[in-house]
N, C-alpha and C. Protein backbone atom coordinates (compact mmCIF):
# COMPACT_ATOMS: atom_id res chain seq x y z
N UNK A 1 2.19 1.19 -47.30
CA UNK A 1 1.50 1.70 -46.15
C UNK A 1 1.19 3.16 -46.38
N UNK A 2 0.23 3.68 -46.38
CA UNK A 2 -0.59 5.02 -46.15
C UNK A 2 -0.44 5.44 -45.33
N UNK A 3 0.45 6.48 -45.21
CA UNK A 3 0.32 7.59 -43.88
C UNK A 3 -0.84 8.57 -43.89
N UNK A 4 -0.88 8.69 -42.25
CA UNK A 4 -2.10 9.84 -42.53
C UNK A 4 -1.54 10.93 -42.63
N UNK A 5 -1.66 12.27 -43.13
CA UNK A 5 -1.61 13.47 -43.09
C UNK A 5 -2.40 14.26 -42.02
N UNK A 6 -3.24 13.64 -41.05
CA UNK A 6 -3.48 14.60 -39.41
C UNK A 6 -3.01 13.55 -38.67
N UNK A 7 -2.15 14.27 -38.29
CA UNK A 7 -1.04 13.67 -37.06
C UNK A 7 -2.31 13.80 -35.66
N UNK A 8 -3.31 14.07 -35.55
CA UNK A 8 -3.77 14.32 -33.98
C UNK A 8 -4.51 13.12 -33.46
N UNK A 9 -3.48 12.05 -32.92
CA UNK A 9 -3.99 11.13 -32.64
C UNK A 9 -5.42 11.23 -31.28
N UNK A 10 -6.12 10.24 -31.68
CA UNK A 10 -7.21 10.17 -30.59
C UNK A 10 -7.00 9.36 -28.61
N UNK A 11 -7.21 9.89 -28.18
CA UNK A 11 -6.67 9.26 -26.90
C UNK A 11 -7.39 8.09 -26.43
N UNK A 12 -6.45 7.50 -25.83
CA UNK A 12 -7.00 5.88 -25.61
C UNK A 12 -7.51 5.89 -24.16
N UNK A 13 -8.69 5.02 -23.68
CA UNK A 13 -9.09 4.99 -22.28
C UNK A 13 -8.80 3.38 -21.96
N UNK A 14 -8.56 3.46 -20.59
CA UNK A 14 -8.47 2.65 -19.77
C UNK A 14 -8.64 1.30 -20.42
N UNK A 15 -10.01 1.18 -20.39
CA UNK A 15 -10.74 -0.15 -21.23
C UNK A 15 -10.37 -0.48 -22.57
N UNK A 16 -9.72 0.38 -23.03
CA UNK A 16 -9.30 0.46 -24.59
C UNK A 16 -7.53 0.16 -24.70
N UNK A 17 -6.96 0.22 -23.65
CA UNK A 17 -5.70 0.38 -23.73
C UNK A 17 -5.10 -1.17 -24.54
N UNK A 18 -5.52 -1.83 -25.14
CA UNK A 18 -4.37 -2.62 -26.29
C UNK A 18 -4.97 -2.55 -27.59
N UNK A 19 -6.28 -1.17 -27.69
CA UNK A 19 -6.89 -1.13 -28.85
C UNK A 19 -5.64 -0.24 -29.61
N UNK A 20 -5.93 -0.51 -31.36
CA UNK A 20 -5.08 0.66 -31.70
C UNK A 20 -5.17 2.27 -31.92
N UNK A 21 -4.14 2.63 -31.93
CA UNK A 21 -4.29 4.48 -32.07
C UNK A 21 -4.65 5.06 -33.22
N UNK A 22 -5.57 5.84 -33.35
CA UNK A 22 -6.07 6.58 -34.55
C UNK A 22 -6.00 7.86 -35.08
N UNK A 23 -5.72 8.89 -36.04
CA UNK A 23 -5.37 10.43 -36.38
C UNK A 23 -7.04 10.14 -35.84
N UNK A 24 -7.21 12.04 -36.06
CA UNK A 24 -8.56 12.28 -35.63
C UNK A 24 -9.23 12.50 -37.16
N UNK A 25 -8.31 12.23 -38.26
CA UNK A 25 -8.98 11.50 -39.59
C UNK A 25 -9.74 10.53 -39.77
N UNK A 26 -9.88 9.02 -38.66
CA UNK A 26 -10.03 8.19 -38.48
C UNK A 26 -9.02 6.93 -38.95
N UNK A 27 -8.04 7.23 -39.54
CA UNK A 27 -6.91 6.73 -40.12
C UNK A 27 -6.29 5.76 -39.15
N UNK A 28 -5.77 4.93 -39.10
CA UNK A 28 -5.04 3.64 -37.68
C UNK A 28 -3.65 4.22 -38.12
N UNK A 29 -2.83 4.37 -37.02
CA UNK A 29 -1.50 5.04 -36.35
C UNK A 29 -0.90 4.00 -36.74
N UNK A 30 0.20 3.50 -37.65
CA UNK A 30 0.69 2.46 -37.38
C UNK A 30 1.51 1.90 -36.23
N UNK A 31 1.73 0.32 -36.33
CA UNK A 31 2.20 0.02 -34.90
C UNK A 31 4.02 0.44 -34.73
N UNK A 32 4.42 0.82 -33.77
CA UNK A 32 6.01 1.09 -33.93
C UNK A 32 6.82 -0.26 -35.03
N UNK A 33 7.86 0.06 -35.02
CA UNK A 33 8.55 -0.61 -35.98
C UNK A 33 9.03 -0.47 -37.63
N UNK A 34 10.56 -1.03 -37.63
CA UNK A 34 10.40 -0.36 -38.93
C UNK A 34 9.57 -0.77 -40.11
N UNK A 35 9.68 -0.11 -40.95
CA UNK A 35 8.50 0.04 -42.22
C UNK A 35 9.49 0.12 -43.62
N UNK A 36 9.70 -0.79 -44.64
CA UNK A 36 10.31 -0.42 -45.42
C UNK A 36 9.31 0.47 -46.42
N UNK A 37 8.02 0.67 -46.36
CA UNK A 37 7.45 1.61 -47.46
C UNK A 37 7.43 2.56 -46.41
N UNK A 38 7.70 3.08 -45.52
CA UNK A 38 7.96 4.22 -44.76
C UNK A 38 8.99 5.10 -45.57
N UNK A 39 10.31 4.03 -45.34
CA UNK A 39 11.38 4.70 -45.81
C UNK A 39 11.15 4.96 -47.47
N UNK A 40 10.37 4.66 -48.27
CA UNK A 40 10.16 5.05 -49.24
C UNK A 40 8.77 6.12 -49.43
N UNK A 41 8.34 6.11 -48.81
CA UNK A 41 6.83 7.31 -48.90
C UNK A 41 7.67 8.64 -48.53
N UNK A 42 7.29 9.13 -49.88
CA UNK A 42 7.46 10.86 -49.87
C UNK A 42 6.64 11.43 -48.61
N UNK A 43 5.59 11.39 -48.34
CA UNK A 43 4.99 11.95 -47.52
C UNK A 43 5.35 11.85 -46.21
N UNK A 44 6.72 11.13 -45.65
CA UNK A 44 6.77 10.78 -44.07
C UNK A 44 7.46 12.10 -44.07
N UNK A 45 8.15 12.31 -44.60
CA UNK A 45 9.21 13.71 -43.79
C UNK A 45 8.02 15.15 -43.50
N UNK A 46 6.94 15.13 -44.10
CA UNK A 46 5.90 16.23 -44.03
C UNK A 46 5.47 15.31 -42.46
N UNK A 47 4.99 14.27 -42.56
CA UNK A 47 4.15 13.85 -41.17
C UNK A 47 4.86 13.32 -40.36
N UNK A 48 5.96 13.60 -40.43
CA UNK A 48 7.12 13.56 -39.11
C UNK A 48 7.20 14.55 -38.71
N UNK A 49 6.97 15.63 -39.59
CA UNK A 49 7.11 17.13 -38.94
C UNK A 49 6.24 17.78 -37.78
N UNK A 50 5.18 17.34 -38.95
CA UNK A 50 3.63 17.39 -38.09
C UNK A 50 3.52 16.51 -37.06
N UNK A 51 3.89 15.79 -36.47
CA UNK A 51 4.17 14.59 -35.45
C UNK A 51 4.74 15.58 -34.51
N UNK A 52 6.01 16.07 -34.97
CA UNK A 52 6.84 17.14 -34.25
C UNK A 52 5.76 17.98 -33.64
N UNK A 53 5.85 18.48 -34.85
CA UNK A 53 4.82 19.76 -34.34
C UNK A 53 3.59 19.43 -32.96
N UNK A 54 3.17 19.01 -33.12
CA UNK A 54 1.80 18.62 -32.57
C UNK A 54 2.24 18.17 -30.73
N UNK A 55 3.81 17.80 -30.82
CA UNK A 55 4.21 17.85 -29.24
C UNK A 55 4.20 18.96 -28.24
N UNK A 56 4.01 18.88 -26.89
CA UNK A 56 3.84 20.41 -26.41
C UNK A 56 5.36 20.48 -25.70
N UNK A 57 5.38 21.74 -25.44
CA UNK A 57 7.16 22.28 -25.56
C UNK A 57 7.61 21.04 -24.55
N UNK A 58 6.94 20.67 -23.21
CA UNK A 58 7.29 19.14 -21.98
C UNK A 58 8.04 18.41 -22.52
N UNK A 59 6.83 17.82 -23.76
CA UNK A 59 7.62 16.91 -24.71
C UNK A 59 8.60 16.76 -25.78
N UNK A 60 8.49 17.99 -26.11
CA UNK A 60 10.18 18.42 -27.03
C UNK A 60 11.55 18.54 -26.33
N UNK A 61 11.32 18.76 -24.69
CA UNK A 61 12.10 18.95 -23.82
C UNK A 61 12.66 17.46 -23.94
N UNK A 62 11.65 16.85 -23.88
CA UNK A 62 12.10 15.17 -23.64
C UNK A 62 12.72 14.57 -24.44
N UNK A 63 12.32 15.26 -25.56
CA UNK A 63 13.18 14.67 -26.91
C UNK A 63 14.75 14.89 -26.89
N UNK A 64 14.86 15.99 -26.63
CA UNK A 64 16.18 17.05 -26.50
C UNK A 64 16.94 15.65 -25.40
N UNK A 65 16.15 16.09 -24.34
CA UNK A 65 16.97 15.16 -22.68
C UNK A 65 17.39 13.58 -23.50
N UNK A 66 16.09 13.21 -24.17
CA UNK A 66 16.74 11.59 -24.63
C UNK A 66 17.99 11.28 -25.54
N UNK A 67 18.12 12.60 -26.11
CA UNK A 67 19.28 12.24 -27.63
C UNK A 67 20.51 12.74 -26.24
N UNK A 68 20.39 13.64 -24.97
CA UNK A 68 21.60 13.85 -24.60
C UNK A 68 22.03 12.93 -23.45
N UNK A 69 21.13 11.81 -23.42
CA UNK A 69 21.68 10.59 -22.79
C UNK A 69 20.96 9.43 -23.48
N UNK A 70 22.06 9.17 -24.08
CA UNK A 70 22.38 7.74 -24.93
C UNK A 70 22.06 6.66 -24.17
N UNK A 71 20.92 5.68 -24.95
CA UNK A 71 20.88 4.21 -23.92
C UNK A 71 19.61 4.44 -22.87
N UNK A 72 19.20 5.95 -22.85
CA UNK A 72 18.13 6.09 -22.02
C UNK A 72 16.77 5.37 -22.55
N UNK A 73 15.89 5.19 -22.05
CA UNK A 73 14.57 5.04 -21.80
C UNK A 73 13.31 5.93 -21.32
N UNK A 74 12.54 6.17 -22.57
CA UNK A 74 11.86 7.30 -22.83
C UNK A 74 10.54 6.27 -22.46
N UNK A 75 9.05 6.76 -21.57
CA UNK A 75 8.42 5.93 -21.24
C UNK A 75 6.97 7.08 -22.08
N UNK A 76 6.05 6.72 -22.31
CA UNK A 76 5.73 7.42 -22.71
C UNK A 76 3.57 6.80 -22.99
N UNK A 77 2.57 7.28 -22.61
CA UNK A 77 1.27 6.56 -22.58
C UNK A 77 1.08 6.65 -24.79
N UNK A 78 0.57 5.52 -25.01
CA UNK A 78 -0.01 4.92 -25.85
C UNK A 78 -0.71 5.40 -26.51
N UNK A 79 -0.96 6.02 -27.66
CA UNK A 79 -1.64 7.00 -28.40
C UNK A 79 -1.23 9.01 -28.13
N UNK A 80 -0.58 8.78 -27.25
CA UNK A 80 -0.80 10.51 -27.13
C UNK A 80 0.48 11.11 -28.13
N UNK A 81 0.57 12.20 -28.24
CA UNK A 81 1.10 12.85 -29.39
C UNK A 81 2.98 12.39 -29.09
N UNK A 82 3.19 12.17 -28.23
CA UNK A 82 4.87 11.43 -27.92
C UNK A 82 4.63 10.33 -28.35
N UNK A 83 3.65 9.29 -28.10
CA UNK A 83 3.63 8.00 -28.75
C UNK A 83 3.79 8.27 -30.30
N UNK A 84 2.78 9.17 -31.19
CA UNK A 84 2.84 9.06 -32.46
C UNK A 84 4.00 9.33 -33.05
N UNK A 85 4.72 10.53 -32.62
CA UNK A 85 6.38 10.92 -32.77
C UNK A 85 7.41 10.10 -33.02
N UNK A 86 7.46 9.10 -31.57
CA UNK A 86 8.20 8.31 -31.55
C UNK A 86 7.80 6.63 -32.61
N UNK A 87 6.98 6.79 -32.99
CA UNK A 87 6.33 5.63 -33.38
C UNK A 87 7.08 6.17 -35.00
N UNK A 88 7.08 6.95 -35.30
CA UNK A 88 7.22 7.59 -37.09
C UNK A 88 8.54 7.37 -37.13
N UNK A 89 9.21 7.90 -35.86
CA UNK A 89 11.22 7.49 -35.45
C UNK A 89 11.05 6.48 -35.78
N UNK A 90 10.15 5.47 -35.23
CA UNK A 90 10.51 3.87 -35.25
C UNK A 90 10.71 3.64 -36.56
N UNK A 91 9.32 4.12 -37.75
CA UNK A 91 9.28 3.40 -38.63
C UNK A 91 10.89 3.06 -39.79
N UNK A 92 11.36 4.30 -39.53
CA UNK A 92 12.80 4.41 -40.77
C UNK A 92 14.03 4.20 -39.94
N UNK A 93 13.92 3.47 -38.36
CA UNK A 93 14.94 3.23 -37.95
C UNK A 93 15.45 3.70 -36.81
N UNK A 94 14.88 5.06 -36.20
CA UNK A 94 15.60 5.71 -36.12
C UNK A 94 15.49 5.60 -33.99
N UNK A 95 14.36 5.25 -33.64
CA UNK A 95 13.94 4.60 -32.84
C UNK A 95 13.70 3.30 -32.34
N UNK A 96 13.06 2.34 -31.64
CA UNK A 96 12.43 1.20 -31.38
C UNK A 96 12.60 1.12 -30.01
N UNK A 97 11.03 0.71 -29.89
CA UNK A 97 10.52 0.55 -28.76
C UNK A 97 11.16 -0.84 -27.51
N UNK A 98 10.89 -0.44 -26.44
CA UNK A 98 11.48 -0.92 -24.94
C UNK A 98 10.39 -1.41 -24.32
N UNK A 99 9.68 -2.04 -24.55
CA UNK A 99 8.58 -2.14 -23.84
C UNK A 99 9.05 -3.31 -22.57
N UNK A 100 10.15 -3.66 -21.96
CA UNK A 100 10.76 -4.41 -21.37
C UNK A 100 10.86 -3.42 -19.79
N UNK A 101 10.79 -2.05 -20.36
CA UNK A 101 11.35 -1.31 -19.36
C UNK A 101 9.61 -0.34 -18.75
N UNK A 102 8.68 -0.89 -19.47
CA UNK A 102 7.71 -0.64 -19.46
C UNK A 102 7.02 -1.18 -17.49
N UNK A 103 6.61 -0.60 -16.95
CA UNK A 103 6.05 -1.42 -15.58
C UNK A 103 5.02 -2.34 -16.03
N UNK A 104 5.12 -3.34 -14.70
CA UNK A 104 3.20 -4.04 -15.14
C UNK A 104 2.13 -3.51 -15.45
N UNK A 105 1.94 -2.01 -13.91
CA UNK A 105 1.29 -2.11 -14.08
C UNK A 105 0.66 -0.65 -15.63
N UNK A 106 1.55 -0.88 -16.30
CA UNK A 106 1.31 0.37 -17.42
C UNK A 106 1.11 -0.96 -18.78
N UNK A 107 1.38 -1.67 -18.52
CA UNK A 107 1.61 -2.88 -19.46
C UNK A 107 0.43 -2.57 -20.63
N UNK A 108 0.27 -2.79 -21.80
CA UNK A 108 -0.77 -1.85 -22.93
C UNK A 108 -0.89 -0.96 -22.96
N UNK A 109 -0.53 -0.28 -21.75
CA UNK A 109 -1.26 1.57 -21.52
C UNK A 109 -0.30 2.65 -21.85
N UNK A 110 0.78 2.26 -21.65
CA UNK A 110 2.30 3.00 -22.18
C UNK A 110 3.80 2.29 -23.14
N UNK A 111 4.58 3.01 -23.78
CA UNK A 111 5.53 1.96 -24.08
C UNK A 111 7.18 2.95 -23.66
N UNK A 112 7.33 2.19 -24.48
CA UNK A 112 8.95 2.66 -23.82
C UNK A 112 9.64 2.78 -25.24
N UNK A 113 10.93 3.69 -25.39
CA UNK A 113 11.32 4.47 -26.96
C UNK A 113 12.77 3.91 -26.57
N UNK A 114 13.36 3.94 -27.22
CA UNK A 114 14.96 4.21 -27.08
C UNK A 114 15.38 4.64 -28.44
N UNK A 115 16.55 5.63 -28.52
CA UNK A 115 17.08 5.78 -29.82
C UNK A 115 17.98 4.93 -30.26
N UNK A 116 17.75 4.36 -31.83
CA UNK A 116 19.00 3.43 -31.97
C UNK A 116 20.33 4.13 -32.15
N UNK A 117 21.58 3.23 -32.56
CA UNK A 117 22.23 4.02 -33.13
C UNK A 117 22.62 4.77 -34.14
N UNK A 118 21.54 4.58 -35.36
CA UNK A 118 21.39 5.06 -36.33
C UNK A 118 20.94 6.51 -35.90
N UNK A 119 19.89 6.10 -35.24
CA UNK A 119 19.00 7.93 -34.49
C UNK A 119 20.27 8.33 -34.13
N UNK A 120 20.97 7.93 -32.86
CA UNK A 120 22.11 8.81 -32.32
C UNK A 120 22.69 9.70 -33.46
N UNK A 121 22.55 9.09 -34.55
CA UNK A 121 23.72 9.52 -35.32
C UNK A 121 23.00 10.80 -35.80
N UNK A 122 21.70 10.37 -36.63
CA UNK A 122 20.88 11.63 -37.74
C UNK A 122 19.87 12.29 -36.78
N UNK A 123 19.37 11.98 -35.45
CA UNK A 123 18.44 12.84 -34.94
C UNK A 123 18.79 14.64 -34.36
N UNK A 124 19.91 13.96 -33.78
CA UNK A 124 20.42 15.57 -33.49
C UNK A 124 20.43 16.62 -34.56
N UNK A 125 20.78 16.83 -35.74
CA UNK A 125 20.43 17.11 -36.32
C UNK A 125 19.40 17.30 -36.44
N UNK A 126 18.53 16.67 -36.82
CA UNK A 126 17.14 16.67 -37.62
C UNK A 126 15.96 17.54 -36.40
N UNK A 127 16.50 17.02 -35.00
CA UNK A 127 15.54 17.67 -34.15
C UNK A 127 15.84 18.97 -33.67
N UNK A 128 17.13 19.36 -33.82
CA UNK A 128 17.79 20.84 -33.65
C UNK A 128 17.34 21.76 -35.14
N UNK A 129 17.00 21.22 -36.24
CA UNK A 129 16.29 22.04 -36.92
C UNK A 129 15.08 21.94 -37.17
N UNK A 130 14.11 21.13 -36.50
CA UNK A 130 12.71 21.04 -36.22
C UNK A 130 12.69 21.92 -34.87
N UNK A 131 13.36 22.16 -33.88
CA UNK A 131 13.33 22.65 -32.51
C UNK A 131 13.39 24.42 -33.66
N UNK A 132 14.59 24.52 -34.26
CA UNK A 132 14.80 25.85 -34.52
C UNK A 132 13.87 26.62 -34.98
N UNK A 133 13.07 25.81 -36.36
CA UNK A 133 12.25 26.08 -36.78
C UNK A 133 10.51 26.16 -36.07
N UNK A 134 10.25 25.34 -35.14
CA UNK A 134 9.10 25.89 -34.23
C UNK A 134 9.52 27.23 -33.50
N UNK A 135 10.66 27.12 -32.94
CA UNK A 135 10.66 28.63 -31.71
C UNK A 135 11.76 30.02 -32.53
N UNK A 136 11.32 29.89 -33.89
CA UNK A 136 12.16 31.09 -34.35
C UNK A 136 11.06 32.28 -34.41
């Protein structure tokens, strides 16, 4: 699987909501879930960053709030820069999606994140020196 290198996904409308998500490369977002050529592509830890990056401080907040309650449910609309984030978590594990906890009426239009317990374990970390490194 080919990652893209521009993380800036394109936003999805109404009528479009079970189409898939795209960088503004034109590249297709892959769908959540894990990926075993994820976990082997050199290039994810650069476009996980950039994934990072590309969240606005709301949503880094959210990240922070989800790792400090375990078991939570992160809800989040479908293509926007939290979807792509959490979607890259998914691929190596570290996430997977809830779409159970998702409402009707958001049903295609949003999904739902949870951290596994693998994330519990390596995200804190990993997002306390992605957090450090944006606001130093």
């Amino acid at each position: 699987m080919a990652l893209s290198a521009c993380l800036l996904p394109t936003a999805v409308t109404t009528a479009e909501a079970d189409a898939p998500c795209f960088y503004s490369d034109g590249a297709q977002v892959p769908e959540p879930g894990f990926s075993e050529a994820a976990m082997h592509a050199y290039e994810f830890g650069p476009q996980l960053k950039a994934s990072f990056d590309a969240l606005s401080d709301g949503e880094v907040s959210t990240v922070v709030a989800l790792l400090e309650h375990p078991g939570s449910t992160l809800l989040t609309m479908k293509c926007s820069a939290n979807d792509v984030f959490w979607t890259h978590l998914s691929l190596v594990g570290l996430s997977d999606t809830s779409d159970d906890a998702v409402p009707a009426d958001l049903a295609g239009k949003a999904r739902g994140y949870r951290v596994t317990e693998e994330g519990q374990q390596l995200l804190p970390g990993l997002i306390d020196g992605l957090v450090r490194e944006r606001y130093q």
